[in-house]
Protein backbone atom coordinates (compact mmCIF):
# COMPACT_ATOMS: atom_id res chain seq x y z
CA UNK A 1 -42.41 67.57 -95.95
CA UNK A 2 -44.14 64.29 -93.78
CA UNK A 3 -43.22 65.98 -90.51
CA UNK A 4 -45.55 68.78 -91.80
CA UNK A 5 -48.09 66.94 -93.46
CA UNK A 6 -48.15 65.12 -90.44
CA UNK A 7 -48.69 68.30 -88.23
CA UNK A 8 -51.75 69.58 -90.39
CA UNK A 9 -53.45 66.36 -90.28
CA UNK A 10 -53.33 66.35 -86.78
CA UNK A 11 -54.43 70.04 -86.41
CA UNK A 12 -57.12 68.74 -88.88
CA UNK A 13 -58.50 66.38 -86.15
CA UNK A 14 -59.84 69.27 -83.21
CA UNK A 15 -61.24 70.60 -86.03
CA UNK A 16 -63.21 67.89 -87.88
CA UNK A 17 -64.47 67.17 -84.05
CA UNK A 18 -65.77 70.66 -83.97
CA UNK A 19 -67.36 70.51 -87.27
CA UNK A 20 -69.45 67.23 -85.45
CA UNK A 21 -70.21 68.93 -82.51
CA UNK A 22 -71.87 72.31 -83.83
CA UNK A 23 -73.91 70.36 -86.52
CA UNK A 24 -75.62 68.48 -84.21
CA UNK A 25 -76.87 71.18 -82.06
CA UNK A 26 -77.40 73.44 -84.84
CA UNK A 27 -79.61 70.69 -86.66
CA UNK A 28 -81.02 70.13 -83.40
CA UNK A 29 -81.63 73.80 -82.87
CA UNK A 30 -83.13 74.50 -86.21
CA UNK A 31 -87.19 75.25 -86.02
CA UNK A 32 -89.33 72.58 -87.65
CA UNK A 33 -90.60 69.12 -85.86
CA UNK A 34 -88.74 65.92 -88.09
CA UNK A 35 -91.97 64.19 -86.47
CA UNK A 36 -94.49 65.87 -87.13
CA UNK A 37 -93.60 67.03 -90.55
CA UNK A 38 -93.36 63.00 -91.47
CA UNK A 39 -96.80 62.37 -89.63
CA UNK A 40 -98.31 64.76 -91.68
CA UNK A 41 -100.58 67.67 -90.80
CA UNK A 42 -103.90 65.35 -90.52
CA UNK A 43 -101.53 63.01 -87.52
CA UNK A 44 -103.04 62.99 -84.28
CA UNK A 45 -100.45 64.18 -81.29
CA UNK A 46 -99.94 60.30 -80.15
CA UNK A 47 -98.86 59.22 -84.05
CA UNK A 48 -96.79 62.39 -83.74
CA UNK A 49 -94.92 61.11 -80.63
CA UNK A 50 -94.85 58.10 -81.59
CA UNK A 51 -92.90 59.27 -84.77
CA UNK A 52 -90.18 60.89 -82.29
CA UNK A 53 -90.04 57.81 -80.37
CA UNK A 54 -89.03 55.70 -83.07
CA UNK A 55 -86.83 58.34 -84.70
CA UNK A 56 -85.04 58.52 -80.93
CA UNK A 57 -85.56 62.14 -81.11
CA UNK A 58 -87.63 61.52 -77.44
CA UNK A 59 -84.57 60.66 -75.77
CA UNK A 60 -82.12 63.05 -73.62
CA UNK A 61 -79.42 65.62 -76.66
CA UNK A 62 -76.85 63.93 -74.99
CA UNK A 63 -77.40 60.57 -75.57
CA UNK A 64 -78.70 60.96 -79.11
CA UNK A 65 -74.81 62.71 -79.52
CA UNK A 66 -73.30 59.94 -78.13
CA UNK A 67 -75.37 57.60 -80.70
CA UNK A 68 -74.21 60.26 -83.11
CA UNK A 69 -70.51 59.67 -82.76
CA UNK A 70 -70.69 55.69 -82.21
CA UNK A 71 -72.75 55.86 -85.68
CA UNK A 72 -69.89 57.77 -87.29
CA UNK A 73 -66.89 55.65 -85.59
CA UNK A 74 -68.34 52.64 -87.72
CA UNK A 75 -69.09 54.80 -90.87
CA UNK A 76 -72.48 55.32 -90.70
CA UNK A 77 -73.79 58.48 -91.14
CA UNK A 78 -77.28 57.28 -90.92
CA UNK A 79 -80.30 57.07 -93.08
CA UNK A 80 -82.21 59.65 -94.80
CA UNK A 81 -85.78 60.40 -93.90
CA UNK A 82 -87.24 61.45 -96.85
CA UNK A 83 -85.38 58.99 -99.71
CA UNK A 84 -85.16 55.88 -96.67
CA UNK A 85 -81.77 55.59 -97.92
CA UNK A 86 -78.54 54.89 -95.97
CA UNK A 87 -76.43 58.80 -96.51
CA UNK A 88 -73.45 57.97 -97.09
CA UNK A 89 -74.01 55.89 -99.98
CA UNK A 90 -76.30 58.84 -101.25
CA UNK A 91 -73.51 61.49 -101.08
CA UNK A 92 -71.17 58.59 -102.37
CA UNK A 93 -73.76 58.25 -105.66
CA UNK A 94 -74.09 62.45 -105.93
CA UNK A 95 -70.74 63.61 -104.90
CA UNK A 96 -69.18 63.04 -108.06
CA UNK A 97 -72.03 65.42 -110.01
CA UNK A 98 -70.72 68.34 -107.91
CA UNK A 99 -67.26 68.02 -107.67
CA UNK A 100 -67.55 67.74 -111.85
CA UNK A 101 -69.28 70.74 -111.75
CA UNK A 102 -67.02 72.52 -109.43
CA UNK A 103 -63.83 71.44 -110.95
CA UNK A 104 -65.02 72.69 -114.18
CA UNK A 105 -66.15 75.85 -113.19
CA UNK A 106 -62.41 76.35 -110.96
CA UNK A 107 -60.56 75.10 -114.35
CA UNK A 108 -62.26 77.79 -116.96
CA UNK A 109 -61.85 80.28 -114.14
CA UNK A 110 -57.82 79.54 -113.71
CA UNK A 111 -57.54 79.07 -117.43
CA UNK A 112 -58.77 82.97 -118.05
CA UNK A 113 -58.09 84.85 -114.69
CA UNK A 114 -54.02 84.12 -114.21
CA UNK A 115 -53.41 85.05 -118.07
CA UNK A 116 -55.69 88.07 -117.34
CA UNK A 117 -54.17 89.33 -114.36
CA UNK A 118 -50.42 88.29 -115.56
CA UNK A 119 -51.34 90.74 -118.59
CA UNK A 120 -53.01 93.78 -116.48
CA UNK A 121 -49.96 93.57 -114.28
CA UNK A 122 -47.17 93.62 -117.35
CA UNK A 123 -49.15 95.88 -118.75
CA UNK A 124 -50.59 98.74 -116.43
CA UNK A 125 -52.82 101.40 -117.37
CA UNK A 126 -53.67 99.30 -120.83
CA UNK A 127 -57.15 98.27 -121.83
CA UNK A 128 -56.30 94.37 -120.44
CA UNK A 129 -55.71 96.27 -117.04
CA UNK A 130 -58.97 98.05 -117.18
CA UNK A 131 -60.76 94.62 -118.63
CA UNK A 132 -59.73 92.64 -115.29
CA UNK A 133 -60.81 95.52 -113.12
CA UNK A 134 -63.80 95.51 -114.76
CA UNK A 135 -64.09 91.71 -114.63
CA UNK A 136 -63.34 91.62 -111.22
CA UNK A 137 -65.72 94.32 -110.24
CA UNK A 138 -68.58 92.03 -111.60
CA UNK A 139 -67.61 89.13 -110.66
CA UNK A 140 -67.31 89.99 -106.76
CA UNK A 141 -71.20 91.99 -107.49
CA UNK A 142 -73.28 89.63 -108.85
CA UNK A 143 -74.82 87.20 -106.34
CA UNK A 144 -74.44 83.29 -107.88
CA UNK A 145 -77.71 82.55 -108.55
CA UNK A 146 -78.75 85.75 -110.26
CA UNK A 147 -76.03 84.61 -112.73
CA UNK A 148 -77.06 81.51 -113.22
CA UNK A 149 -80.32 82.75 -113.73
CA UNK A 150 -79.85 85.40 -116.53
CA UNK A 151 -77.54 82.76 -118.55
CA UNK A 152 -80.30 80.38 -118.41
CA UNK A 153 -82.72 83.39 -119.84
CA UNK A 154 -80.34 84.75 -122.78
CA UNK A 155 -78.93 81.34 -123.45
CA UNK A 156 -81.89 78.94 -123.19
CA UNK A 157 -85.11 80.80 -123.26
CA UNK A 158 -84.32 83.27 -125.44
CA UNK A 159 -81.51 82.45 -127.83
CA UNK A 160 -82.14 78.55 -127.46
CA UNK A 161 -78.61 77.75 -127.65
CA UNK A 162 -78.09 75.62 -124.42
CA UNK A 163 -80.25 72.73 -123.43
CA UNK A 164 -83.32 72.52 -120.75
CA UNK A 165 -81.25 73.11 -117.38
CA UNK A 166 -82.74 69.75 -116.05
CA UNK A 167 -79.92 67.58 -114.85
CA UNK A 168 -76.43 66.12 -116.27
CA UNK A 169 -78.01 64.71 -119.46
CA UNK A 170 -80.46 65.22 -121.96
CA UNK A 171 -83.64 63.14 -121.25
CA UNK A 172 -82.97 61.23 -124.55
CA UNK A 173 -79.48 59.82 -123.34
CA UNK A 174 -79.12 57.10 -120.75
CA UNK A 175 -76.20 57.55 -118.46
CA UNK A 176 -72.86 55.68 -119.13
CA UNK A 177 -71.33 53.12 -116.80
CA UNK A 178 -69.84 54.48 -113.72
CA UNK A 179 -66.12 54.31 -113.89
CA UNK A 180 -65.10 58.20 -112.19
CA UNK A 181 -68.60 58.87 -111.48
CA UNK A 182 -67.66 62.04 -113.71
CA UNK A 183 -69.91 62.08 -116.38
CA UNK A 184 -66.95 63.59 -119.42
CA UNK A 185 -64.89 60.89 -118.42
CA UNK A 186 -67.09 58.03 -118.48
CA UNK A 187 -68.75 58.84 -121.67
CA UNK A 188 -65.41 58.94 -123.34
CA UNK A 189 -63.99 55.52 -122.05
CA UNK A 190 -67.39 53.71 -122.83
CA UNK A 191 -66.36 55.80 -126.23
CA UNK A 192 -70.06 57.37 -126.48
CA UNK A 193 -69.45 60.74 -128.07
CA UNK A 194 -73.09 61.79 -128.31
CA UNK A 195 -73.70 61.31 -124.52
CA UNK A 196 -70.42 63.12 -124.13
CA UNK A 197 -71.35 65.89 -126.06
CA UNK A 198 -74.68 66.16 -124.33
CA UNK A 199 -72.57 66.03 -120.56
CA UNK A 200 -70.81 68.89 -121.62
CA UNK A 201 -73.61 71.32 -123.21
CA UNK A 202 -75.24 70.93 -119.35
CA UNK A 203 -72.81 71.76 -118.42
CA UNK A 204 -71.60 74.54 -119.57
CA UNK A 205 -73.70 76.93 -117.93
CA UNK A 206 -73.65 76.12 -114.47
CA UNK A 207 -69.59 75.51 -114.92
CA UNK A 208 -69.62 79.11 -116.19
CA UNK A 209 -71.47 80.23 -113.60
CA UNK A 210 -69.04 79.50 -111.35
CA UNK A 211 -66.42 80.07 -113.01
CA UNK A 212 -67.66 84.11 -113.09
CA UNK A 213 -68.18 83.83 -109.13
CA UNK A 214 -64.51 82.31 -108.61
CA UNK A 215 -63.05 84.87 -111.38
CA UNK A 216 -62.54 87.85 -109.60
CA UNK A 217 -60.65 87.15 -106.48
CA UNK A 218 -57.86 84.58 -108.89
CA UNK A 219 -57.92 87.42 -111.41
CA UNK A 220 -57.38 90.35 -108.80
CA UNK A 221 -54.76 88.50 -106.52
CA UNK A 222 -52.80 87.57 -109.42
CA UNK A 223 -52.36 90.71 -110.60
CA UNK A 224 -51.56 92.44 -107.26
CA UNK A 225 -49.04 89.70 -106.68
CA UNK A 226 -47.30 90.00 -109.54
CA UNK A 227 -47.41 93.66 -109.37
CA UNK A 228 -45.09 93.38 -106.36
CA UNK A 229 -42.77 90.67 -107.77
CA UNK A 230 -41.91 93.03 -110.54
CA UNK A 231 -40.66 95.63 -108.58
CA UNK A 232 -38.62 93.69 -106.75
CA UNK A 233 -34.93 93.86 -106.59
CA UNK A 234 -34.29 90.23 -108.10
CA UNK A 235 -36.66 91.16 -111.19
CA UNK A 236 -34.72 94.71 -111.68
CA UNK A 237 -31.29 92.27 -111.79
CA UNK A 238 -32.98 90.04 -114.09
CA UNK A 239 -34.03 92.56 -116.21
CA UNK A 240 -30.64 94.70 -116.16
CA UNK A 241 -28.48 91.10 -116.74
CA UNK A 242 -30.25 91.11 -120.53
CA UNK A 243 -32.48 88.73 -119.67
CA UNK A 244 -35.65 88.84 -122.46
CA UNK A 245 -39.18 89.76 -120.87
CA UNK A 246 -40.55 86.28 -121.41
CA UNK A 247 -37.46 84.63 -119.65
CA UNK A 248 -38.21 87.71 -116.58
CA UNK A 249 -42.20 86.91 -116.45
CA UNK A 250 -42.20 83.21 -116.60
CA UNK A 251 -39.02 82.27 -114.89
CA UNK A 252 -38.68 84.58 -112.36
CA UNK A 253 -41.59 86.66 -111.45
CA UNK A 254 -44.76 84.56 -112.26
CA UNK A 255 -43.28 81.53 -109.99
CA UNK A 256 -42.61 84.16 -106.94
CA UNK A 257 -46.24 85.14 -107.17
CA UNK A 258 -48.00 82.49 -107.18
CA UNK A 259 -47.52 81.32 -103.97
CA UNK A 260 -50.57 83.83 -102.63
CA UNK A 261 -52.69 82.75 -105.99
CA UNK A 262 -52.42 79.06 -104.58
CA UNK A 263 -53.55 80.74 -101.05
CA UNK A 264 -56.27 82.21 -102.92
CA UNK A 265 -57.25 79.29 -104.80
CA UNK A 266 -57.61 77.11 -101.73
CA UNK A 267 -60.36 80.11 -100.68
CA UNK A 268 -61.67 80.13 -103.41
CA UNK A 269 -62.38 76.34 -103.87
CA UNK A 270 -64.17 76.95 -100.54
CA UNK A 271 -66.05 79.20 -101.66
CA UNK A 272 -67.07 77.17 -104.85
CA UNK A 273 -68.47 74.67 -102.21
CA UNK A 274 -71.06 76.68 -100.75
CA UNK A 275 -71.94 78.43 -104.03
CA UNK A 276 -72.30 74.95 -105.53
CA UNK A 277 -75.69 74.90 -103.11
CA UNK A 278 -77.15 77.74 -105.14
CA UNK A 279 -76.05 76.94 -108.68
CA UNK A 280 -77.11 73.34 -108.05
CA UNK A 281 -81.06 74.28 -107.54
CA UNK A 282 -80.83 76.72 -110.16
CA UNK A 283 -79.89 74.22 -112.56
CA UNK A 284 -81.91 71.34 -111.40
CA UNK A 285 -78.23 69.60 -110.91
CA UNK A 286 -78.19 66.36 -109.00
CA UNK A 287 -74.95 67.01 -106.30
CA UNK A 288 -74.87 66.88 -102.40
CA UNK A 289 -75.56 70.85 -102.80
CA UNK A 290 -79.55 70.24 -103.57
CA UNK A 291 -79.66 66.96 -101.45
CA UNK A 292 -78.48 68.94 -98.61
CA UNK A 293 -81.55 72.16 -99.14
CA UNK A 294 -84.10 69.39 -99.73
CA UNK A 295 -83.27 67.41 -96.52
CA UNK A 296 -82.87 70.86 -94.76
CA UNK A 297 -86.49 72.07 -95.86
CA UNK A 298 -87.68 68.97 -94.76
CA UNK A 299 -86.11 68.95 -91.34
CA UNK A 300 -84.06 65.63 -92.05
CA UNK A 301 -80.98 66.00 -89.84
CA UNK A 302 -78.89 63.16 -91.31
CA UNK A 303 -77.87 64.53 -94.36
CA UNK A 304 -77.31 67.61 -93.77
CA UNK A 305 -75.09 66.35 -91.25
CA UNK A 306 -73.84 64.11 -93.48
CA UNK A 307 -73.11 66.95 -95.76
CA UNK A 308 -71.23 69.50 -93.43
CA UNK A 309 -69.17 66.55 -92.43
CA UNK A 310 -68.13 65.51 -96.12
CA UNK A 311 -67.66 69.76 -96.60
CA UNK A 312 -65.09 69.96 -93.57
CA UNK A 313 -63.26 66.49 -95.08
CA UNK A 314 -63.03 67.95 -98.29
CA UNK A 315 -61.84 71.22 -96.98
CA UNK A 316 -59.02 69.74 -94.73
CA UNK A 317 -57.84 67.56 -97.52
CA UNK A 318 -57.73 70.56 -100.09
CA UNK A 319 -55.46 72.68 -97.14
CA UNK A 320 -53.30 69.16 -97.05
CA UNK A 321 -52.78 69.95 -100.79
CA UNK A 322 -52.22 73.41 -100.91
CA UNK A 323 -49.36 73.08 -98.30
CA UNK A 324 -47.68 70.34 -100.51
CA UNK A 325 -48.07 72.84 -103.75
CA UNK A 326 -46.18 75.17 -101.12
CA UNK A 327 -43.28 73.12 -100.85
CA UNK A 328 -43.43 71.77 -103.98
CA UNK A 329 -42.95 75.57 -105.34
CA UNK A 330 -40.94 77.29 -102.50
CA UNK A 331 -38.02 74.81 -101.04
CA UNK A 332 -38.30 77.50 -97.79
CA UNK A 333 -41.45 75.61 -97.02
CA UNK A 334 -40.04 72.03 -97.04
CA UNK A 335 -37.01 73.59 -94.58
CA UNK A 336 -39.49 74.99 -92.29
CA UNK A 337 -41.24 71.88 -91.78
């Protein structure tokens, strides 16, 4: 199991160097003058370049790379031009906001899509089979943000049963002490159940949200994966030995198939990240998903650096993971490594 967690984390390394490389020429490439939208569209064309000088953006793409990279080999990812403030402590303060939210969301979507496609698949044909394909059919069709906006307009504006999407608390509760920088688990160790409540009634809709966009593809895989467990020979001999159904499911069949539900997960959790974006303006929510569009409309390359580079960390480490839940569930794995 080291030997291949060792492998993957240096397979990891070409590609975190990669992820580096095309940011900065993409941010680079990207229309918009950082200058000139900081001068200000009254700024004579001598305040404007001397903007750019002082930004470095004047000198050669090759050095300002190689400033880049030295920046990044001490841990700085530089500072933002909008906010003035050093990024990495700025993701550091808002990463915790969306990896609540996104955690949340992946949770409630586990939670109902592997019962629901464990039950379509034992039960083919039946209404629970026709529920997930229906379930699945919608989830993969509606575009994120449409969601997010019709649960804010039933929920909020017209049955008024969710709070102003404005943030991860109400405006009359002060946040609690950062411990996790996760707001449900802070509010319950500084043992303030009103705040707590109010953390969780923001956010429940954007969790849900996302938890409807990660639905379908957890729902759809487990039930095609168990599908083909249960014909299998091993099943049939389970099955003819007098084994009872439950014993046949859980035991035998739901452990074989999960192994391409964890694949899916670990796609799905990707996919979570870049939908976070969307669901994170809709909701006024205050992650590295919004930070990231404002600094991008704005033309401020740092943090949207910054941001790709924390995405491709986050994604390595989560691949890291998922191979350990492989050997952890199929000893084959472990051997192979």
């Amino acid at each position: 199991m080291l030997t291949m967690i060792g492998k993957r984390l240096m397979f990891a390394i070409p590609s975190l160097i990669g992820v580096v490389i095309v940011t900065f020429l993409l941010t680079r490439a990207l229309p918009g003058d950082p200058a000139a939208y900081f001068a200000g569209p009254a700024a004579t064309k001598e305040a404007v370049e001397q903007i750019r000088k002082k930004l470095g953006l004047d000198r050669p793409l090759i050095e300002q790379f190689f400033r880049y990279t030295n920046d990044l080999a001490h841990g700085d990812f530089g500072n933002s031009l909008t906010t003035g403030q050093p990024v990495a402590a700025e993701i550091r303060n808002r990463l915790p906001a969306s990896a609540e939210l996104t955690l949340l969301g992946l949770i409630v979507s586990i939670v109902i899509a592997i019962p629901l496609g464990v039950l379509a698949a034992t039960r083919p044909g039946s209404w629970v089979d026709h529920l997930c394909r229906v379930t699945t059919t919608a989830g993969v069709s509606l575009p994120v943000f449409f969601t997010g906006l019709v649960l804010v307009y039933v929920f909020y504006f017209q049955l008024g049963w969710s709070p102003a999407p404005l943030g991860r608390l109400d405006v009359f509760y002060s946040a609690p002490q950062t411990v996790t920088g996760f707001y449900l688990i802070d509010t319950l160790i500084a043992r303030d159940l009103e705040a707590f409540r109010s953390a969780l009634s923001q956010l429940i809709l954007p969790a849900t949200t996302l938890a409807i966009f990660s639905l379908a593809p957890i729902a759809r895989m487990t039930r095609a994966s168990m599908l083909a467990v249960l014909s299998s020979e091993f099943v049939r001999t389970a099955r003819a030995s007098g084994l009872s159904p439950a014993t046949v499911i859980v035991t035998y069949a739901f452990r074989n198939a999960m192994l391409p539900v964890i694949t899916t997960l670990s796609m799905v959790f990707s996919f979570l990240l870049g939908a976070n974006v969307l669901v994170e303006k809709v909701f006024a929510w205050p992650g590295i998903g919004s930070y990231a569009v404002e600094a991008l409309i704005s033309s401020d390359f740092a943090p949207v650096q910054g941001f790709v580079l924390t995405m491709a960390v986050m994604y390595v480490l989560l691949n890291l993971v998922i191979d350990i839940l492989y050997g952890v569930i199929d000893p084959r794995v472990r051997l192979e490594g």
